[in-house]
N, C-alpha and C. Protein backbone atom coordinates (compact mmCIF):
# COMPACT_ATOMS: atom_id res chain seq x y z
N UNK A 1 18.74 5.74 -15.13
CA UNK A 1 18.71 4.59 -14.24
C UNK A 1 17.28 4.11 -14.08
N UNK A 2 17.24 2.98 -13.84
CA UNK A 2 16.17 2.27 -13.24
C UNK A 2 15.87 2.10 -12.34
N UNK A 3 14.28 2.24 -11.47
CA UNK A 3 14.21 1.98 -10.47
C UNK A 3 13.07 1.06 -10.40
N UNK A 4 12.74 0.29 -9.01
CA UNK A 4 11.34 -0.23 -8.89
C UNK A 4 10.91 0.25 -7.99
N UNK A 5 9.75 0.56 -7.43
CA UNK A 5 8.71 1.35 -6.64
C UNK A 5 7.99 -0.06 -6.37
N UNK A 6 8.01 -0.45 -5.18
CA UNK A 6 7.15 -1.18 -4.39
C UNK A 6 6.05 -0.68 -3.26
N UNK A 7 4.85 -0.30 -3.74
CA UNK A 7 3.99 0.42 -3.02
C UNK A 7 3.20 -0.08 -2.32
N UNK A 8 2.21 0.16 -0.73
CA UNK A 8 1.36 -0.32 -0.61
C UNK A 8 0.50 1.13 0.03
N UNK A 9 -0.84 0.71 -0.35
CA UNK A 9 -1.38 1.66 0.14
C UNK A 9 -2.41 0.86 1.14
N UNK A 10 -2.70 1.43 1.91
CA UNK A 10 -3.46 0.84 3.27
C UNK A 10 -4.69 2.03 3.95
N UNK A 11 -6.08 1.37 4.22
CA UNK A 11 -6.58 2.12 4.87
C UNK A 11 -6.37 2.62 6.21
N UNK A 12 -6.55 3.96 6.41
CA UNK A 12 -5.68 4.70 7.54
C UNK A 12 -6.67 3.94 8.98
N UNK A 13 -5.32 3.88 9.83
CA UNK A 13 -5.89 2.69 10.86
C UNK A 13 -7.06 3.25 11.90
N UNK A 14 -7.55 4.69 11.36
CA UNK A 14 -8.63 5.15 12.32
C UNK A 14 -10.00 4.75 12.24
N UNK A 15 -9.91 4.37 10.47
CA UNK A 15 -11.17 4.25 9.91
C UNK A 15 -10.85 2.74 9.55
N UNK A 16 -12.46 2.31 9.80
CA UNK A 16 -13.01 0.48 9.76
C UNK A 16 -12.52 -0.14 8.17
N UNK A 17 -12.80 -1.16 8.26
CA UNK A 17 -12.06 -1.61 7.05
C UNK A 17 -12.74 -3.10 6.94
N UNK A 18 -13.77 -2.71 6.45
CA UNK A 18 -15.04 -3.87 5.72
C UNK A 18 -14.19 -4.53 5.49
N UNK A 19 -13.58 -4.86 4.05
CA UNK A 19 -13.17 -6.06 3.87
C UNK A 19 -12.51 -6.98 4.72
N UNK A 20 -11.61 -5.93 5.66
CA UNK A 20 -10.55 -6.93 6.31
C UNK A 20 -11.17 -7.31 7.79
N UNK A 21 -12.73 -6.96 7.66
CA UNK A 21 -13.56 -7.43 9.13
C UNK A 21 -13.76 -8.40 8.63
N UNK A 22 -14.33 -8.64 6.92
CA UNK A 22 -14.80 -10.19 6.76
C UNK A 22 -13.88 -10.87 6.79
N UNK A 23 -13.22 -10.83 6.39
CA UNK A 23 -12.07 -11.56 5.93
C UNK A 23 -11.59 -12.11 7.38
N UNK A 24 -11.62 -11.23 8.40
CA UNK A 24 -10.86 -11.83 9.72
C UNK A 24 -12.02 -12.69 10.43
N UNK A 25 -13.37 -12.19 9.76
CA UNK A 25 -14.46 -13.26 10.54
C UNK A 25 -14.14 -14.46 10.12
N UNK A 26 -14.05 -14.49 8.33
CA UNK A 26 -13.82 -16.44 7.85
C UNK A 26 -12.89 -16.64 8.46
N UNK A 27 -11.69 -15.94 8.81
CA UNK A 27 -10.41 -16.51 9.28
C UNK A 27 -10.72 -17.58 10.52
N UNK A 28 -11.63 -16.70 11.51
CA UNK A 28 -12.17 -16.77 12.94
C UNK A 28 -13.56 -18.10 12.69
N UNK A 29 -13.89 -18.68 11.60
CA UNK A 29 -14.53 -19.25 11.50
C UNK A 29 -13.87 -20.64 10.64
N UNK A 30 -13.03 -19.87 10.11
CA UNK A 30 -12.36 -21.24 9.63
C UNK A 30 -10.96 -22.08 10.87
N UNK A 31 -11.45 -21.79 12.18
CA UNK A 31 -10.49 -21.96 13.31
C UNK A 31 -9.44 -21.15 13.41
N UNK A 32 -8.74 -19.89 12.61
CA UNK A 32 -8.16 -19.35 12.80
C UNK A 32 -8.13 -18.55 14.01
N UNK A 33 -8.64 -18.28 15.29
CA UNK A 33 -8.75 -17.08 16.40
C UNK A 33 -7.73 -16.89 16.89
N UNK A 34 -6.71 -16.67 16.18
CA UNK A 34 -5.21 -16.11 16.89
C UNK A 34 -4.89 -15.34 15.71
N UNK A 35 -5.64 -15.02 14.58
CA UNK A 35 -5.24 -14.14 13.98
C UNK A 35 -6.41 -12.84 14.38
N UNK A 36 -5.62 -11.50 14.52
CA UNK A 36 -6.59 -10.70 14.69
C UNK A 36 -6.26 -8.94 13.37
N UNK A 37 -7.33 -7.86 13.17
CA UNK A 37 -6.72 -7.14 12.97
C UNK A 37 -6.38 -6.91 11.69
N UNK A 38 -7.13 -7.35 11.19
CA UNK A 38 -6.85 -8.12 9.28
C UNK A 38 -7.23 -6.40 8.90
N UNK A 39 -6.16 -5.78 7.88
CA UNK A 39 -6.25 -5.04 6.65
C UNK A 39 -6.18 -5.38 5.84
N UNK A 40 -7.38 -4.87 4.95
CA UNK A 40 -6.91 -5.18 3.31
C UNK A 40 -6.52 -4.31 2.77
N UNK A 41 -5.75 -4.00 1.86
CA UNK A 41 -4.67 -2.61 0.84
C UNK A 41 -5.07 -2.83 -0.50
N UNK A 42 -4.29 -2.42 -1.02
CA UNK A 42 -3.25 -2.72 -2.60
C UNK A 42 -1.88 -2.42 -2.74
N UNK A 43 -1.53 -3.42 -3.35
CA UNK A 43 0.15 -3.39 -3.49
C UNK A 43 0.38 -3.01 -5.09
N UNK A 44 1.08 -2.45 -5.09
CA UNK A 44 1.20 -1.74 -6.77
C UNK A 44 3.33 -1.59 -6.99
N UNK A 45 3.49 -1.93 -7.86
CA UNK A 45 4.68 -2.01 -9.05
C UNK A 45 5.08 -1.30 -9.77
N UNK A 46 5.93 -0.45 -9.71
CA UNK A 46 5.88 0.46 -10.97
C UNK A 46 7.64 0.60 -11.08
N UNK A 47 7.86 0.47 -12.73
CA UNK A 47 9.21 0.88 -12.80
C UNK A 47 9.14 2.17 -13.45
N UNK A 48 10.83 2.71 -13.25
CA UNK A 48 10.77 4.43 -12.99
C UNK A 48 12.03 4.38 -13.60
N UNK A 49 11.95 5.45 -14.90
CA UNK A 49 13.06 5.78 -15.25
C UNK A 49 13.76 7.04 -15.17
N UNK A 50 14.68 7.27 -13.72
CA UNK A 50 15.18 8.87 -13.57
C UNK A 50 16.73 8.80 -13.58
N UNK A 51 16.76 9.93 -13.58
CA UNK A 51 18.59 10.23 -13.32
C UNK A 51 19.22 10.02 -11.83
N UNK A 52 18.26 10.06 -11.01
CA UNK A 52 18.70 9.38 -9.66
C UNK A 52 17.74 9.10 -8.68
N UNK A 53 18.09 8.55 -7.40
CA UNK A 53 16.76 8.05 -6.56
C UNK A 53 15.86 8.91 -6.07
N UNK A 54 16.74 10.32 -5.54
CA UNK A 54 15.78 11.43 -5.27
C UNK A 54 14.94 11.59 -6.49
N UNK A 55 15.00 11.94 -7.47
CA UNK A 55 13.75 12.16 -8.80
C UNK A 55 13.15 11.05 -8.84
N UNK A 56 13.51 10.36 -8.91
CA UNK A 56 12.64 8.93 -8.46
C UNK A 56 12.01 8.91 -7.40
N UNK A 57 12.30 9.31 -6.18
CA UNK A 57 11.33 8.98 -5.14
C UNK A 57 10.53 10.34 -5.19
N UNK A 58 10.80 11.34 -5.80
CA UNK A 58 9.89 12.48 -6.21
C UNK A 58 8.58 12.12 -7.02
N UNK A 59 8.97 11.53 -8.44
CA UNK A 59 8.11 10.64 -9.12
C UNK A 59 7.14 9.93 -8.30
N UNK A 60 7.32 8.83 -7.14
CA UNK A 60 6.49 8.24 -7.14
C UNK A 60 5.88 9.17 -6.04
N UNK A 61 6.23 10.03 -5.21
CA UNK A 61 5.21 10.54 -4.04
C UNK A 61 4.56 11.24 -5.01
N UNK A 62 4.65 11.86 -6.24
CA UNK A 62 3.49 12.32 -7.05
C UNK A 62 2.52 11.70 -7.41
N UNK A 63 2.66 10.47 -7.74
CA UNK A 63 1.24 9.63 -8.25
C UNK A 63 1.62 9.28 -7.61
N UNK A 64 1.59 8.76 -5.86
CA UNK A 64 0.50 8.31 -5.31
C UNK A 64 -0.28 9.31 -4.59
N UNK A 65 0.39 10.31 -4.89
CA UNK A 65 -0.60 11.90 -4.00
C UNK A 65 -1.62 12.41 -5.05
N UNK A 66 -1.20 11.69 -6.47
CA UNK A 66 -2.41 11.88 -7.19
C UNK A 66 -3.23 11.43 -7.50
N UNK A 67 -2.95 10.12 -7.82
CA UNK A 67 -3.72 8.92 -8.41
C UNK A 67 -3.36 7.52 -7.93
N UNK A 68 -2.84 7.38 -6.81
CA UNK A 68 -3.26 5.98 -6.25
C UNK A 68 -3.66 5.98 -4.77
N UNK A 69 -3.83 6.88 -3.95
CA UNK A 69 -4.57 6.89 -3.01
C UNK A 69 -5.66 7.85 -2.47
N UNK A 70 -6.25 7.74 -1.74
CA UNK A 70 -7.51 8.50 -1.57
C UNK A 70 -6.75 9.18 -0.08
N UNK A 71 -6.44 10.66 0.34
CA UNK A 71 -5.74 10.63 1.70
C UNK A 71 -6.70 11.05 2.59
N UNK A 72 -8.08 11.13 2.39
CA UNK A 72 -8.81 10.91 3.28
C UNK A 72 -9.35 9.67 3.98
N UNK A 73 -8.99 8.55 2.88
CA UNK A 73 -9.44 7.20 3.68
C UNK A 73 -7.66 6.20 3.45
N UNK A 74 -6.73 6.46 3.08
CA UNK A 74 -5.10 5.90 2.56
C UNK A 74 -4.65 6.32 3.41
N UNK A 75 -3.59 5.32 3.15
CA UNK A 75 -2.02 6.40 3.40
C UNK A 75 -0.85 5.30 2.67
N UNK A 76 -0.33 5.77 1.97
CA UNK A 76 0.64 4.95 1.30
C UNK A 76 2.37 4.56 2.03
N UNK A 77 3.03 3.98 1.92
CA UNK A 77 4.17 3.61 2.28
C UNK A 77 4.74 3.05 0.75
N UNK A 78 5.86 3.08 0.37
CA UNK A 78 6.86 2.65 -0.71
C UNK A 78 8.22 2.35 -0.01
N UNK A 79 8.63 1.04 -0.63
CA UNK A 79 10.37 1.26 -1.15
C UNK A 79 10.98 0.78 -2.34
N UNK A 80 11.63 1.87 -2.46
CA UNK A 80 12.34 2.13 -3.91
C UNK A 80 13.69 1.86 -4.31
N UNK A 81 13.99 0.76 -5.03
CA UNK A 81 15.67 0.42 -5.21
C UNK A 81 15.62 0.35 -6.87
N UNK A 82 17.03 0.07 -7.14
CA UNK A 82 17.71 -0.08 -8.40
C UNK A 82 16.79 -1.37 -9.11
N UNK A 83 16.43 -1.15 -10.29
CA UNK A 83 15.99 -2.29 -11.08
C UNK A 83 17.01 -2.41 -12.21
């Protein structure tokens, strides 16, 4: 079966997050001041070919516990359906 893995990984909300300070300053400068709180991530795609969703959702908590987030400064979230 096929699956798709829709991932995002996000910096963990304890620690600051440069980009998404600038980013909320232009917001705040381009008249936006009702937006507050800006994170920036990465969103990542991946299709998965297993025999069912559990091995599949096994699959992906492996790479991203290996190679797509950092879990000292991450933390990832996914959802995973039929492709």
């Amino acid at each position: 079966m096929k699956f798709i893995a829709e991932i995002d990984v996000m910096p963990l909300k304890a620690l600051l997050d440069p980009q998404g300070k600038a980013v909320g300053m232009t917001l705040t400068g381009l008249g936006y001041s009702d937006v507050q709180n800006v994170r920036i991530g990465k969103h990542i795609t991946l299709e998965i070919e297993a025999t069912n969703k559990e091995k599949a959702m096994t699959i992906v908590n492996e790479i991203c516990s290996k190679t797509l987030h950092n879990p000292i400064m991450e933390g990832f979230e996914y959802d995973l359906h039929e492709g």
